[in-house]
N, C-alpha and C. Protein backbone atom coordinates (compact mmCIF):
# COMPACT_ATOMS: atom_id res chain seq x y z
N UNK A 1 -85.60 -123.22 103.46
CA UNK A 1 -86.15 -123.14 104.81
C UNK A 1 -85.76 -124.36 105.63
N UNK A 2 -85.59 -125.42 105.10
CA UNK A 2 -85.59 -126.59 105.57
C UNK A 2 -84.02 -127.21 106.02
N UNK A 3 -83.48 -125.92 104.96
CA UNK A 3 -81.86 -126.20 105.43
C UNK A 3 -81.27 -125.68 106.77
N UNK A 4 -81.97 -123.92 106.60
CA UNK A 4 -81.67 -123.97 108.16
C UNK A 4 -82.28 -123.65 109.21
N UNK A 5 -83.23 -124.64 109.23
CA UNK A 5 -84.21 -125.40 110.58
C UNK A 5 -82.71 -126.18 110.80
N UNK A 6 -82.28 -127.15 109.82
CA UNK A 6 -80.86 -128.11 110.17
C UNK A 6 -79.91 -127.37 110.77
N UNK A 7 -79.87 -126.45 109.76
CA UNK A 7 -78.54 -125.74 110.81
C UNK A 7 -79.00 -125.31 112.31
N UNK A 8 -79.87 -125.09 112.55
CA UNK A 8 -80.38 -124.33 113.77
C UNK A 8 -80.36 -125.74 114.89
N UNK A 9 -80.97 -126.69 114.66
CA UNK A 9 -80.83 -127.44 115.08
C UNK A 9 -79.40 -128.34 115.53
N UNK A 10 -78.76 -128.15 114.29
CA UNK A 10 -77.15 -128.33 114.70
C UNK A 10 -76.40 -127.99 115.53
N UNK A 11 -76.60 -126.29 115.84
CA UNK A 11 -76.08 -125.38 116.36
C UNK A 11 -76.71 -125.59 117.82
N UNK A 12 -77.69 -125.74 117.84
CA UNK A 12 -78.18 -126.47 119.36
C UNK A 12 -78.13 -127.52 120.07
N UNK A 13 -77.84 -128.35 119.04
CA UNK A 13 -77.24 -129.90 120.17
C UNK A 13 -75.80 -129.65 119.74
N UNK A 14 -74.99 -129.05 119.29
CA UNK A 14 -73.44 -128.36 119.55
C UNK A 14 -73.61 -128.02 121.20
N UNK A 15 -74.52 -126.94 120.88
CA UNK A 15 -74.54 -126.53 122.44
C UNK A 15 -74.92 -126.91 123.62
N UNK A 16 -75.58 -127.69 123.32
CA UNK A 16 -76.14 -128.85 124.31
C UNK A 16 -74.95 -129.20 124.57
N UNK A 17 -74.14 -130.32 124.08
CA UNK A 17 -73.04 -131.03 124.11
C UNK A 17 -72.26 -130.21 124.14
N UNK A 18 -71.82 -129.06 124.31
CA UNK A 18 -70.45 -128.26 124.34
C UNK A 18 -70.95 -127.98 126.51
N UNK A 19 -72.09 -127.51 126.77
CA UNK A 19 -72.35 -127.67 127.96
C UNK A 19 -72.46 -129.05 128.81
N UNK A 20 -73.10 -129.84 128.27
CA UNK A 20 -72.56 -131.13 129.60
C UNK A 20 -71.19 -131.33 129.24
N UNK A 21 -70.61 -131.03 128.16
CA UNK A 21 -69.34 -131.83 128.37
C UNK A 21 -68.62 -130.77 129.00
N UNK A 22 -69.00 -129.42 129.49
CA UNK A 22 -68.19 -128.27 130.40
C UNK A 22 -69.01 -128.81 132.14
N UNK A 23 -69.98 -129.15 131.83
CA UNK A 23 -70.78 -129.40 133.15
C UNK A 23 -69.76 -130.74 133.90
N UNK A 24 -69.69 -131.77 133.37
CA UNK A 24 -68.49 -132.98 133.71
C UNK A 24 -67.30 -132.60 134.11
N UNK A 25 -66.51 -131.76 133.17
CA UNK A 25 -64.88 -130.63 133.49
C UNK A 25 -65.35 -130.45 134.75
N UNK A 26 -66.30 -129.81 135.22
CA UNK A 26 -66.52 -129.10 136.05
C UNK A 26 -66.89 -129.68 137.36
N UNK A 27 -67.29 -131.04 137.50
CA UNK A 27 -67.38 -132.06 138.15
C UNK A 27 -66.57 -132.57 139.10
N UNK A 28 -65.79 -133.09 137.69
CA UNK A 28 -64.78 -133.78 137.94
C UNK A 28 -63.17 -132.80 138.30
N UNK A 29 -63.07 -131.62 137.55
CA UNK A 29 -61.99 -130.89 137.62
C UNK A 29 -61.99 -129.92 138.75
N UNK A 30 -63.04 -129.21 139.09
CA UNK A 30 -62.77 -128.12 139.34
C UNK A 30 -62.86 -128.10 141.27
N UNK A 31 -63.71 -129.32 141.34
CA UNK A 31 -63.98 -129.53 142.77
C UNK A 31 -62.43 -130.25 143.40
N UNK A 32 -61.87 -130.80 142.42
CA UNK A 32 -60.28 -131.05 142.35
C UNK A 32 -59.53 -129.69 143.34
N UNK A 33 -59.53 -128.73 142.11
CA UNK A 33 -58.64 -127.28 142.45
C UNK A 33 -59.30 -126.55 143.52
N UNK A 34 -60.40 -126.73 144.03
CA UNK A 34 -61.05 -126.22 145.11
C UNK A 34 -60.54 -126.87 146.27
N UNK A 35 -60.29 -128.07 146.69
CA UNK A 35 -59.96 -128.53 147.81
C UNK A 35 -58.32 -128.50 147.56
N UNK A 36 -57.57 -128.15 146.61
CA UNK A 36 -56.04 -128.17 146.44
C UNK A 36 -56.30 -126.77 147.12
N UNK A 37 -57.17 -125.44 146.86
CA UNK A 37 -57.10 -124.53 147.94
C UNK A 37 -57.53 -124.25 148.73
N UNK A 38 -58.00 -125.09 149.39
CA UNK A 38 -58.76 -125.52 150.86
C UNK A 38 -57.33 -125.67 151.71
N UNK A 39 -56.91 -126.86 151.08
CA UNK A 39 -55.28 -127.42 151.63
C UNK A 39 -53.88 -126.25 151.94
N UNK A 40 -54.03 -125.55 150.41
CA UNK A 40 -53.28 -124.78 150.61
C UNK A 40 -53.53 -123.38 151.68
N UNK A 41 -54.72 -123.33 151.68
CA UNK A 41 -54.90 -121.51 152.51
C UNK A 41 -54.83 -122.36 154.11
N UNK A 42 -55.38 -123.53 154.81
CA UNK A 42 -55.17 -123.89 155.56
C UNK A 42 -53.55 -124.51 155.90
N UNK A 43 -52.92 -124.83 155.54
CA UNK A 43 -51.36 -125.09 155.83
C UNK A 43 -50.53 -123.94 155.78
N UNK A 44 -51.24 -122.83 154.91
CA UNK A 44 -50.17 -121.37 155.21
C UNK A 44 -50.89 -121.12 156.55
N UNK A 45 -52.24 -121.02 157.18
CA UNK A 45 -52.16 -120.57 158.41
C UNK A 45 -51.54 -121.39 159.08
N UNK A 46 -51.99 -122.52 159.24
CA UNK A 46 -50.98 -123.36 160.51
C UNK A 46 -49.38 -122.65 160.84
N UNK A 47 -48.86 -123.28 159.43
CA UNK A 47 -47.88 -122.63 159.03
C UNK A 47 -46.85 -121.16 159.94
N UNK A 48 -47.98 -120.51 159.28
CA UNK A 48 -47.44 -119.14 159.62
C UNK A 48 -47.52 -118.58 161.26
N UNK A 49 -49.10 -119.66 161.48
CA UNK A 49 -49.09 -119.20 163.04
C UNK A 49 -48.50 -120.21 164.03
N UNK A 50 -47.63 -121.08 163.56
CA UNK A 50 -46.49 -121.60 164.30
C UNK A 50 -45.28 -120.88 164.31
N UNK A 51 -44.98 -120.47 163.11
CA UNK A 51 -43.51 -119.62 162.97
C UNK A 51 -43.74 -118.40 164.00
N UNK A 52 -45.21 -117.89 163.79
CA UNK A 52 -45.15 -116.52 164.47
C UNK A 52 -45.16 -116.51 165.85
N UNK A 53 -45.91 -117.58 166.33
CA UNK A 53 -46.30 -117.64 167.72
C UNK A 53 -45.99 -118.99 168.26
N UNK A 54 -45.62 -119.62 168.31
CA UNK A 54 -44.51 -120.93 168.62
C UNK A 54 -43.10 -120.41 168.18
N UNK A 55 -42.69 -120.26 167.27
CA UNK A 55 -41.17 -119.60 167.66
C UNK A 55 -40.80 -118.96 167.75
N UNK A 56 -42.06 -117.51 167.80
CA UNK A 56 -41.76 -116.22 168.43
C UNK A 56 -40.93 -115.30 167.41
N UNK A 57 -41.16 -115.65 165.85
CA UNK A 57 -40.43 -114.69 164.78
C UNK A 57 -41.00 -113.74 164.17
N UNK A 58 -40.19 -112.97 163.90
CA UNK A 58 -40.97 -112.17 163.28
C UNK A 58 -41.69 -112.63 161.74
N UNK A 59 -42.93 -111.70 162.10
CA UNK A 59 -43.96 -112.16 160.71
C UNK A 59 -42.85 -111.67 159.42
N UNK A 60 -42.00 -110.88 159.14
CA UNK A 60 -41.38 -110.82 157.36
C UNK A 60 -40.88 -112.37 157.47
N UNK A 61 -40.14 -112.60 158.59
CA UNK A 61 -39.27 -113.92 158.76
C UNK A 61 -40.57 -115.37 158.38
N UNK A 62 -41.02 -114.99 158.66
CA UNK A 62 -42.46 -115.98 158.32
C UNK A 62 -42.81 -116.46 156.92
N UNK A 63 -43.14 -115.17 156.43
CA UNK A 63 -43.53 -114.65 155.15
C UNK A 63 -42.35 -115.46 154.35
N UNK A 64 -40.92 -115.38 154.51
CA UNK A 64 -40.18 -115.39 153.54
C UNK A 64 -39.81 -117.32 153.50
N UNK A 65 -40.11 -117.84 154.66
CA UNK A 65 -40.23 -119.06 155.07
C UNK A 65 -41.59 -119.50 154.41
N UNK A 66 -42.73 -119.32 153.65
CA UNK A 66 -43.74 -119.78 153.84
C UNK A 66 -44.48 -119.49 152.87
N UNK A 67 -44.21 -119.13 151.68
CA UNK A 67 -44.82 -118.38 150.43
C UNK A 67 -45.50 -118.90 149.87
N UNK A 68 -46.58 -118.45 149.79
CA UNK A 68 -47.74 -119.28 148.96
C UNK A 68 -48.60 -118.50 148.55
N UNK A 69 -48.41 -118.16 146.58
CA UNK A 69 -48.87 -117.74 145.76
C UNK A 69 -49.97 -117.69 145.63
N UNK A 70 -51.26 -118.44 146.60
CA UNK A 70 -52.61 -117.70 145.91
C UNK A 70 -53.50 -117.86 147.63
N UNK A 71 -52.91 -117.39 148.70
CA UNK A 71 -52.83 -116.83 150.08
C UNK A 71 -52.65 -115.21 149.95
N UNK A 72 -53.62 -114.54 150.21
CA UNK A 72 -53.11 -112.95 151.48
C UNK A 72 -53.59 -113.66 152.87
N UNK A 73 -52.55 -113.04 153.55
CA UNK A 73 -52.73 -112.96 154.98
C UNK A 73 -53.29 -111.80 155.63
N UNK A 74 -54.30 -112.17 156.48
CA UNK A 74 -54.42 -111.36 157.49
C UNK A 74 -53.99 -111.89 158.17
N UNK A 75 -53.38 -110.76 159.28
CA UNK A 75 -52.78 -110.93 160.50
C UNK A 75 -53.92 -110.68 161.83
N UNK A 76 -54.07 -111.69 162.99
CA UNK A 76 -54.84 -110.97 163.74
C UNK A 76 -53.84 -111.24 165.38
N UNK A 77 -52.99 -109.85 165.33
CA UNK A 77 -52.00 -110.52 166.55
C UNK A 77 -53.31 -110.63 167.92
N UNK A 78 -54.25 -109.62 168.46
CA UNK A 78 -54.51 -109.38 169.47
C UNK A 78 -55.35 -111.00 170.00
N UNK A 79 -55.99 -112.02 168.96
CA UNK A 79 -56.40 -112.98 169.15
C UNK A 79 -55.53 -114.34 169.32
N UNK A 80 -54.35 -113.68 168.84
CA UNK A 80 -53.22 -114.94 168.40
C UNK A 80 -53.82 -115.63 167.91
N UNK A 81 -54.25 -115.07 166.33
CA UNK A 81 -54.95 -116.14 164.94
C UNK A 81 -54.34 -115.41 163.99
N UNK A 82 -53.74 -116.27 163.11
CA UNK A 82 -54.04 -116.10 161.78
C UNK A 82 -55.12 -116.70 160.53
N UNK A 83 -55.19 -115.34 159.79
CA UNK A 83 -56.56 -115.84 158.86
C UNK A 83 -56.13 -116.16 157.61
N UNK A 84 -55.84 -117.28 157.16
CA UNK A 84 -55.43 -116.80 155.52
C UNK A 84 -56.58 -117.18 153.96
N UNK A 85 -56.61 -116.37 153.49
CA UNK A 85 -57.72 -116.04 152.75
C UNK A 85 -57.13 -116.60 150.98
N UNK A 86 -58.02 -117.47 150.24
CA UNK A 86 -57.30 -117.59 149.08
C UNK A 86 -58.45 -116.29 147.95
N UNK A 87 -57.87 -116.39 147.10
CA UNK A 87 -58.69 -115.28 146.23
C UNK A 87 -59.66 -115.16 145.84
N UNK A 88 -60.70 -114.05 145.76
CA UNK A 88 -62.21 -114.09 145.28
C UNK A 88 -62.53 -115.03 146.55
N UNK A 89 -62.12 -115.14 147.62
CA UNK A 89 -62.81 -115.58 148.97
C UNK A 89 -63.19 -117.70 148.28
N UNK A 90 -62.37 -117.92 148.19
CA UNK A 90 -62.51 -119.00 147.89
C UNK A 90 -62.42 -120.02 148.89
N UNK A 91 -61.85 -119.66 149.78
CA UNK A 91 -61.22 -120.51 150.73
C UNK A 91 -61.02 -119.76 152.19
N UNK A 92 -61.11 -119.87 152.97
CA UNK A 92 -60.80 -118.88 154.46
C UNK A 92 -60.36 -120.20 155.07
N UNK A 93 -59.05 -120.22 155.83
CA UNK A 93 -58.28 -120.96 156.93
C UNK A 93 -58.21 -119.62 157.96
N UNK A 94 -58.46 -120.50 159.41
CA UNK A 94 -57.81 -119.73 160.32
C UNK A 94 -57.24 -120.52 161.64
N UNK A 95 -56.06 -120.29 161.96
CA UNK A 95 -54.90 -121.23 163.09
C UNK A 95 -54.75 -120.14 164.02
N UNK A 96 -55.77 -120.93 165.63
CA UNK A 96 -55.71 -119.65 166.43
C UNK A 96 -54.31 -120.71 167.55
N UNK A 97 -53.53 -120.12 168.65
CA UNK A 97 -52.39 -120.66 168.88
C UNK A 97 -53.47 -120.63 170.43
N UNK A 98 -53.12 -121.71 171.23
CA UNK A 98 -53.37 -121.59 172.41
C UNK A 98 -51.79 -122.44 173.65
N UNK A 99 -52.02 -121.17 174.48
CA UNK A 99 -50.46 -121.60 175.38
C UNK A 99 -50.25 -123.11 175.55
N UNK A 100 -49.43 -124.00 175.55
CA UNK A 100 -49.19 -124.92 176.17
C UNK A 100 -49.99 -125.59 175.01
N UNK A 101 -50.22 -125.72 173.87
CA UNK A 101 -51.03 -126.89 172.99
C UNK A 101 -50.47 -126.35 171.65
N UNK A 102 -50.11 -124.79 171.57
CA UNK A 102 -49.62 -124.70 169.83
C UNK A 102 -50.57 -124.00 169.12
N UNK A 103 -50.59 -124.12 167.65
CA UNK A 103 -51.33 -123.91 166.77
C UNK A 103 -52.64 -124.88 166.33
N UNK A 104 -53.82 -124.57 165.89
CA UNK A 104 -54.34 -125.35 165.43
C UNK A 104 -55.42 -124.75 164.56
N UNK A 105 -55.71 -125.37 164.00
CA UNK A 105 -56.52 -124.82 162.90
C UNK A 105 -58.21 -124.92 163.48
N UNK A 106 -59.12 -123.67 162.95
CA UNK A 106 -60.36 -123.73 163.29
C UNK A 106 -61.17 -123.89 162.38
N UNK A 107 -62.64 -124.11 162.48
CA UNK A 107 -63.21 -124.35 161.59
C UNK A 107 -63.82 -122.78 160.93
């Protein structure tokens, strides 16, 4: 009986310690890769809504200039914005263009 109360007990400060030391990763790492796609979904809109609407190209011509693997785009021509969205909604950028000033990014 007494052996595994030990084991039981083992098996729980394992787990204890297998969680803060995922809780720290998670701290320190992951708030890392969150703002790497903050950066990234915001520079494909800028991006894209300069090519599209500052040099007047077409959006494939955009696209093929501007690829970035964990971006879908929405397109919103009638506002002159683009929205770009990283995955599981992680991130939303949007660069609305105004005449005579360009692109710029919104909050």
């Amino acid at each position: 009986m007494e052996v595994r109360l030990n084991i039981v007990k083992g098996l729980i400060a394992l787990v204890v310690i297998l969680f803060g030391f995922g809780f720290i990763v998670w701290q320190y790492w992951a708030k890392d890769q969150l703002v790497n796609i903050q950066v990234a979904t915001a520079y494909t809109a800028k991006n894209i809504c300069s090519c599209r609407f500052v040099a007047k190209r077409e959006l494939q011509n955009c696209f093929t200039d501007f690829t970035n693997d964990i971006s879908s785009l929405e397109i919103s021509e009638e506002d002159n914005m683009i929205i770009s969205k990283a995955p599981m909604g992680l991130s939303v950028s949007k660069a609305k263009h105004t005449d005579g000033l360009g692109c710029s990014l919104m909050e």
